[in-house]
PDB file of N, CA and C in Angstrom:
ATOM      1  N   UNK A   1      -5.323   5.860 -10.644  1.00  0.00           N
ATOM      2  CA  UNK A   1      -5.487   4.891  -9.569  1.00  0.00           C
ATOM      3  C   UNK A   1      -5.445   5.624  -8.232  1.00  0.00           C
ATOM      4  N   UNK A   2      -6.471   5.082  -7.489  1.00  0.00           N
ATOM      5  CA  UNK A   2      -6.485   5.756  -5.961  1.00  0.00           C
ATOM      6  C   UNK A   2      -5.678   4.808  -5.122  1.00  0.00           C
ATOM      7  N   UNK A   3      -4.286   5.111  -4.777  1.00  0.00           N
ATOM      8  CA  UNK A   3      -3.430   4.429  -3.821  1.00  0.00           C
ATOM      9  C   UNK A   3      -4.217   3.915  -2.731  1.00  0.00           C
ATOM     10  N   UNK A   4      -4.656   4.817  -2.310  1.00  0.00           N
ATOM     11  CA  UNK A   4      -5.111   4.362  -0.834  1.00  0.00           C
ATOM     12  C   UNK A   4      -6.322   3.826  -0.727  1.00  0.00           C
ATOM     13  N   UNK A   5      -7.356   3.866  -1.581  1.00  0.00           N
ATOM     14  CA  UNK A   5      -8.186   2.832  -1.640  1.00  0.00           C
ATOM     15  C   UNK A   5      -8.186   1.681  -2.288  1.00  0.00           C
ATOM     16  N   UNK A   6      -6.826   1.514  -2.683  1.00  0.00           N
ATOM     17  CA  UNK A   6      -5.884   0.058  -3.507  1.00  0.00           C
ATOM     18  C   UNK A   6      -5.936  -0.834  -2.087  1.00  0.00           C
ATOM     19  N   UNK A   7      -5.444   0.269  -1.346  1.00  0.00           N
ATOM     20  CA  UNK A   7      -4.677  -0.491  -0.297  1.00  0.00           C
ATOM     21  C   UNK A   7      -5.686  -0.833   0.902  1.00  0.00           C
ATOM     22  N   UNK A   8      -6.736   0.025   0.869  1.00  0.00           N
ATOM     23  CA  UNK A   8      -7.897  -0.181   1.838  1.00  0.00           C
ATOM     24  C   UNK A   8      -8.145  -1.609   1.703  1.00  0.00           C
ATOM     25  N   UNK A   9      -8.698  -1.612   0.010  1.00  0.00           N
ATOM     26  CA  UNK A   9      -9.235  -2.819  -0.382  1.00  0.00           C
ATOM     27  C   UNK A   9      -8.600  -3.746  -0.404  1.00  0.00           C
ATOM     28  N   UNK A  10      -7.228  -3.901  -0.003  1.00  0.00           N
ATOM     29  CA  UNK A  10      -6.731  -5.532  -0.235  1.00  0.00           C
ATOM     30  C   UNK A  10      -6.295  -5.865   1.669  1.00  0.00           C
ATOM     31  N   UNK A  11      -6.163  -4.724   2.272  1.00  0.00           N
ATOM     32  CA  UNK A  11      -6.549  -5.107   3.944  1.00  0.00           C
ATOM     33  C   UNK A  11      -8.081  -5.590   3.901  1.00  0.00           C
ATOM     34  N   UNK A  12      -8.844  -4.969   3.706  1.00  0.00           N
ATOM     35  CA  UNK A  12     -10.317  -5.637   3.963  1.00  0.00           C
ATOM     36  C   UNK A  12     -10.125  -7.293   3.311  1.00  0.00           C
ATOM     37  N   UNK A  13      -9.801  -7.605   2.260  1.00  0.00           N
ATOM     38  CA  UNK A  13      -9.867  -8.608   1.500  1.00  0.00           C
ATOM     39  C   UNK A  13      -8.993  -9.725   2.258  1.00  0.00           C
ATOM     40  N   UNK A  14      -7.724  -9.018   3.343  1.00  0.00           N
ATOM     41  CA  UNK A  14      -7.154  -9.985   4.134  1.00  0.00           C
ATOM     42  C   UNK A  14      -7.292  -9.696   5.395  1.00  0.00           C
ATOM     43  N   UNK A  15      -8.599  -8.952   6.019  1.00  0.00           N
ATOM     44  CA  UNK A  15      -8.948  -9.019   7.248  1.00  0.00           C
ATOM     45  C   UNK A  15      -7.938  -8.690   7.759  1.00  0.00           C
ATOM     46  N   UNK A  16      -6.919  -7.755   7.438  1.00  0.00           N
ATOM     47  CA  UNK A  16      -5.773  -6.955   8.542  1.00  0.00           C
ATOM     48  C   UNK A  16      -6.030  -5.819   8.607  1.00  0.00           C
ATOM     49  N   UNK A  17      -5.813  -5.129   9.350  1.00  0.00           N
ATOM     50  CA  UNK A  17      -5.689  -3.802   9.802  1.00  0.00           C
ATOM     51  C   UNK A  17      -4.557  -2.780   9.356  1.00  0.00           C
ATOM     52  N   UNK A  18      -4.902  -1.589   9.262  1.00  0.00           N
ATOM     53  CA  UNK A  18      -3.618  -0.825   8.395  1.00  0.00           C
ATOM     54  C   UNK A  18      -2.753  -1.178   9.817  1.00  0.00           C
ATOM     55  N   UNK A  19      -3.018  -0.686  11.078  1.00  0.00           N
ATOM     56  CA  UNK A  19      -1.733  -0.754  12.078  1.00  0.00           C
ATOM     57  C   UNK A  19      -1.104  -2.024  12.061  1.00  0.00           C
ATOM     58  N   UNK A  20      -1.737  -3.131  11.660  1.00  0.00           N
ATOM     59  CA  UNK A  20      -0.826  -4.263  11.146  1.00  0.00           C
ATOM     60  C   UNK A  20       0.000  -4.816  10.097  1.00  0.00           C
ATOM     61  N   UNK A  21      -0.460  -3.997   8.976  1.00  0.00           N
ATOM     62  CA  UNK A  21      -0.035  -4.157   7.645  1.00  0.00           C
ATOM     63  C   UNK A  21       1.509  -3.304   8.526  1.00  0.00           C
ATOM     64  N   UNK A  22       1.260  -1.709   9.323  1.00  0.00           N
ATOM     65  CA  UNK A  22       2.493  -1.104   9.423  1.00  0.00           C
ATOM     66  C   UNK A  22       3.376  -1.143  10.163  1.00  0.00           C
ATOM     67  N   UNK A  23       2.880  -2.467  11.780  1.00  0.00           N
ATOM     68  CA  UNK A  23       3.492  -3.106  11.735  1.00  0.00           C
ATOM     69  C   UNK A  23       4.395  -4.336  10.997  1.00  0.00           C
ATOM     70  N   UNK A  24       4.058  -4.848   9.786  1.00  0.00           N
ATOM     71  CA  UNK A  24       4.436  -6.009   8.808  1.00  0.00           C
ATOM     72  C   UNK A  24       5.622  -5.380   8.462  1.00  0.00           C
ATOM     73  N   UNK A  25       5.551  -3.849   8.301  1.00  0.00           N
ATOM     74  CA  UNK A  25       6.104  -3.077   6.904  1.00  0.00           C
ATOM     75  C   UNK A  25       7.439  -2.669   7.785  1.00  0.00           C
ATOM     76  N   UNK A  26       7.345  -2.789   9.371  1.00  0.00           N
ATOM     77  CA  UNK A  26       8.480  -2.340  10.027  1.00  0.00           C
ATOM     78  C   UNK A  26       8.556  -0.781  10.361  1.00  0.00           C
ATOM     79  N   UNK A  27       6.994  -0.364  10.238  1.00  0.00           N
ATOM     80  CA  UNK A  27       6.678   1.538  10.523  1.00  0.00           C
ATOM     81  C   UNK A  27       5.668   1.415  11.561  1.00  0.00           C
ATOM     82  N   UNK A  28       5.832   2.573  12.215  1.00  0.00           N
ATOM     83  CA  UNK A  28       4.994   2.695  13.383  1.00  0.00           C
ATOM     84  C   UNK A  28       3.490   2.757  12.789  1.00  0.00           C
ATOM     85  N   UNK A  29       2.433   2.535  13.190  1.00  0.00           N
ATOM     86  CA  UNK A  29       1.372   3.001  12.674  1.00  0.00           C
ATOM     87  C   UNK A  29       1.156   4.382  12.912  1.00  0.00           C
ATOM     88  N   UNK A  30       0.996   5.049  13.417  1.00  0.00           N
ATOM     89  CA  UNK A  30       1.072   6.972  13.083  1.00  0.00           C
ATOM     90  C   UNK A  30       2.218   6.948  11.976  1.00  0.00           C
ATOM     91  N   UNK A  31       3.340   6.451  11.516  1.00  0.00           N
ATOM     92  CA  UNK A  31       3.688   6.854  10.439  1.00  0.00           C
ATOM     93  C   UNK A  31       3.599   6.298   8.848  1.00  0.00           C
ATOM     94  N   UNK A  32       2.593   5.311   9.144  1.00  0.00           N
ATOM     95  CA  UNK A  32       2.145   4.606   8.354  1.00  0.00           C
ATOM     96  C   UNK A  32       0.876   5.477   7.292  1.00  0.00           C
ATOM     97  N   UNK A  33       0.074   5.667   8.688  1.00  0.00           N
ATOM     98  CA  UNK A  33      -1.010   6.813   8.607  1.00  0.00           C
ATOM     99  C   UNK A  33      -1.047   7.629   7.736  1.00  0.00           C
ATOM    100  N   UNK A  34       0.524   8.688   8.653  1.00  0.00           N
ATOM    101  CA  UNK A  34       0.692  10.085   7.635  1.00  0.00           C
ATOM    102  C   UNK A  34       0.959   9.827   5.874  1.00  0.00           C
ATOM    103  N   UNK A  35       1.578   8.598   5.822  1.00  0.00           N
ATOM    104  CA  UNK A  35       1.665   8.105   4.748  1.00  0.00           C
ATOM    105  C   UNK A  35       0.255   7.730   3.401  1.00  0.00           C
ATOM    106  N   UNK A  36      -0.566   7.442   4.604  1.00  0.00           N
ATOM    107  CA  UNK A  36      -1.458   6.756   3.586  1.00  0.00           C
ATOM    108  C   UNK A  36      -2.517   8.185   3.554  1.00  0.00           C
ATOM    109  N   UNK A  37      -2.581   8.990   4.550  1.00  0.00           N
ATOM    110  CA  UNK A  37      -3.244  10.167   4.173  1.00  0.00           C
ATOM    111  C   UNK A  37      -3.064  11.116   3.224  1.00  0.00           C
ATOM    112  N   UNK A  38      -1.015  11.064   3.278  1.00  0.00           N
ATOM    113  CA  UNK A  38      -0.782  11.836   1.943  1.00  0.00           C
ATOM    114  C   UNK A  38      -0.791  10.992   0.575  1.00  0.00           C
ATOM    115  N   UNK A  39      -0.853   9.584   0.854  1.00  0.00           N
ATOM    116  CA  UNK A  39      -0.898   8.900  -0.403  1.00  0.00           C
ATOM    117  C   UNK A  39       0.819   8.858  -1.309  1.00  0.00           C
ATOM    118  N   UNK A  40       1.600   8.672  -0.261  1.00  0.00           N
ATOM    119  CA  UNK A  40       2.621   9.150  -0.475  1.00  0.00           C
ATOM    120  C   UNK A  40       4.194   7.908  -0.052  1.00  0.00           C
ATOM    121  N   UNK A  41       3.620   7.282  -1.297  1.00  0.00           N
ATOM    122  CA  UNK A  41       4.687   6.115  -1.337  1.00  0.00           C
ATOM    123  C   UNK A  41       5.591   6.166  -2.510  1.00  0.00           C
ATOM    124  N   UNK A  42       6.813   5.663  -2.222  1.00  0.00           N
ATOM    125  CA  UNK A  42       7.480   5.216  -3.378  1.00  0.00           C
ATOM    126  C   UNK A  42       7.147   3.987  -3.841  1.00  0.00           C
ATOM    127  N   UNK A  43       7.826   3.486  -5.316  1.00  0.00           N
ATOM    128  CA  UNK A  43       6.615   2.337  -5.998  1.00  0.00           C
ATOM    129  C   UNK A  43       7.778   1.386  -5.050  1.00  0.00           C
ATOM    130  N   UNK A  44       9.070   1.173  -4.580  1.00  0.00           N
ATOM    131  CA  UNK A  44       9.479   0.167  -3.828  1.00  0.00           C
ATOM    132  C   UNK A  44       8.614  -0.081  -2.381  1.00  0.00           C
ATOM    133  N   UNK A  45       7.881   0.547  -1.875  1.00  0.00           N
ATOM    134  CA  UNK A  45       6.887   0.900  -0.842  1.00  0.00           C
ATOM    135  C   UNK A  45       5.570  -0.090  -1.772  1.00  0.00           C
ATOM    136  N   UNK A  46       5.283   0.437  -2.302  1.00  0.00           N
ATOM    137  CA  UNK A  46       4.296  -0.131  -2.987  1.00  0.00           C
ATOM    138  C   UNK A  46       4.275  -1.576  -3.201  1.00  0.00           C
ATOM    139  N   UNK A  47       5.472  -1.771  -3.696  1.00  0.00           N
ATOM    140  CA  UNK A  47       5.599  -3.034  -4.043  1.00  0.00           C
ATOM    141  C   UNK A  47       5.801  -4.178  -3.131  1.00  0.00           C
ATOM    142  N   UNK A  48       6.428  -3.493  -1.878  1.00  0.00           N
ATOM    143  CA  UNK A  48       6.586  -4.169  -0.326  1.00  0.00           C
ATOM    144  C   UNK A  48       5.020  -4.258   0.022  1.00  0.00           C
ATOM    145  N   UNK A  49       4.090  -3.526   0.183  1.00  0.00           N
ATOM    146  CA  UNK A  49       3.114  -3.253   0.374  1.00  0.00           C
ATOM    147  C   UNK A  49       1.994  -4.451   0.010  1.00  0.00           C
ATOM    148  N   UNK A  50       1.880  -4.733  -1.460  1.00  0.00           N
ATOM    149  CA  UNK A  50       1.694  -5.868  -1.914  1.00  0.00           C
ATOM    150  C   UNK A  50       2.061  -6.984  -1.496  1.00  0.00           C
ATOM    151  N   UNK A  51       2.972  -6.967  -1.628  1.00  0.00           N
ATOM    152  CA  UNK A  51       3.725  -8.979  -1.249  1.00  0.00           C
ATOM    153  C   UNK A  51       3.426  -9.008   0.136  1.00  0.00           C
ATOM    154  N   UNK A  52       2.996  -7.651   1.309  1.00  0.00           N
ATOM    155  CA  UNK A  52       2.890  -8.678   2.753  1.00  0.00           C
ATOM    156  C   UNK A  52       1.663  -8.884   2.419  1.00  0.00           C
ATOM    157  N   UNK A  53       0.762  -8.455   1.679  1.00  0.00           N
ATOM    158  CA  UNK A  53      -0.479  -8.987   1.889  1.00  0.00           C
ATOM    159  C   UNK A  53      -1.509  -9.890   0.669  1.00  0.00           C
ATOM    160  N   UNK A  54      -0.235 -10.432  -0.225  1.00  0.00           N
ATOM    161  CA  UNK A  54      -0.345 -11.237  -0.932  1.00  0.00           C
ATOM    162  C   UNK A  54      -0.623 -10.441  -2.587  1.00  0.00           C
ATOM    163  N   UNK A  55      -0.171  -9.638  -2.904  1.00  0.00           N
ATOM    164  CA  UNK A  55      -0.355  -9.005  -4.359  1.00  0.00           C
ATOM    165  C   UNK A  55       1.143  -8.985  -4.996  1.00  0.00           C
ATOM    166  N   UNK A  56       0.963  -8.369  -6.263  1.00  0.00           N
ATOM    167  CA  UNK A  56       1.667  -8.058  -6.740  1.00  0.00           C
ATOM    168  C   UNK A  56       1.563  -6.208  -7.164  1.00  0.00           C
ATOM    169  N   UNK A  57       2.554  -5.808  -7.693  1.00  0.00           N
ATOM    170  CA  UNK A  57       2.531  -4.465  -7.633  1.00  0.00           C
ATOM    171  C   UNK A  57       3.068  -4.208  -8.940  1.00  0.00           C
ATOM    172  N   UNK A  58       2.705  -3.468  -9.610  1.00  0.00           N
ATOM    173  CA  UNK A  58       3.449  -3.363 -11.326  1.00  0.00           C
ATOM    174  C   UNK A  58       3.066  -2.212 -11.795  1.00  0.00           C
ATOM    175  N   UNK A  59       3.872  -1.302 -11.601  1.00  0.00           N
ATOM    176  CA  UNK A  59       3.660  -0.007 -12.345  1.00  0.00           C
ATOM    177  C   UNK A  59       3.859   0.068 -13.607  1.00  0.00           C
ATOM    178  N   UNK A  60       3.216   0.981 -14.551  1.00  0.00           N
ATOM    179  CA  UNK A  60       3.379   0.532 -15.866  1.00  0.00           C
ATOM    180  C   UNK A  60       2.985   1.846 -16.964  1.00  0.00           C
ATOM    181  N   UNK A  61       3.945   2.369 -17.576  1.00  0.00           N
ATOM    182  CA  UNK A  61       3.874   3.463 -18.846  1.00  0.00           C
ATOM    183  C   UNK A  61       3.372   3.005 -20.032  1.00  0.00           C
ATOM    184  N   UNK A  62       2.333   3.718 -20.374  1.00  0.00           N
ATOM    185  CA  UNK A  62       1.450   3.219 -21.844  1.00  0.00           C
ATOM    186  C   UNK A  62       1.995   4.341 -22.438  1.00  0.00           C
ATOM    187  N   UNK A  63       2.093   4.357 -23.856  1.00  0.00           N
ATOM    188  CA  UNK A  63       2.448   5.743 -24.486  1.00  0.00           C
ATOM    189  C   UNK A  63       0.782   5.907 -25.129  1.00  0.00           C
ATOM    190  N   UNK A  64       0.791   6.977 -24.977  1.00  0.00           N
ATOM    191  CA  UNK A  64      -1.606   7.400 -25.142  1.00  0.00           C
ATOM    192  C   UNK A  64      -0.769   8.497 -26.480  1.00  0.00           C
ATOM    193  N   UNK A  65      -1.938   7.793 -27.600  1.00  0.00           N
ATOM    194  CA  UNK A  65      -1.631   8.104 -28.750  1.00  0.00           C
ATOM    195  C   UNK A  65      -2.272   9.731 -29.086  1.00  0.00           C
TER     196      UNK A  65
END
């Protein structure tokens, strides 16, 4: 999964802006940024991430036979 085009696509889908999503999230937007350039969230990030903009977030281990 590409994090950051997860996340592109569900701002486009709610017409917000990342500097608003990082305002939502309580981060500056430059540090929102560095974040989404390194792709570099924890899944509690993730999961905050989701719910402001209406998702859900569910990480999930398959065992691959």
């Amino acid at each position: 999964m590409d994090v950051k085009k997860e996340i592109r696509i569900m701002l486009a889908d709610n017409g917000i802006s990342q500097a608003e999503l990082a305002r939502r999230l309580g981060q500056t937007p430059a540090n929102f940024n560095n974040k989404m350039q390194k792709a570099n969230f924890r899944i509690s990030e993730l999961q905050e991430i989701a719910q402001k903009l209406g998702y859900e977030y569910d990480a999930v281990f398959k065992k691959i036979k």
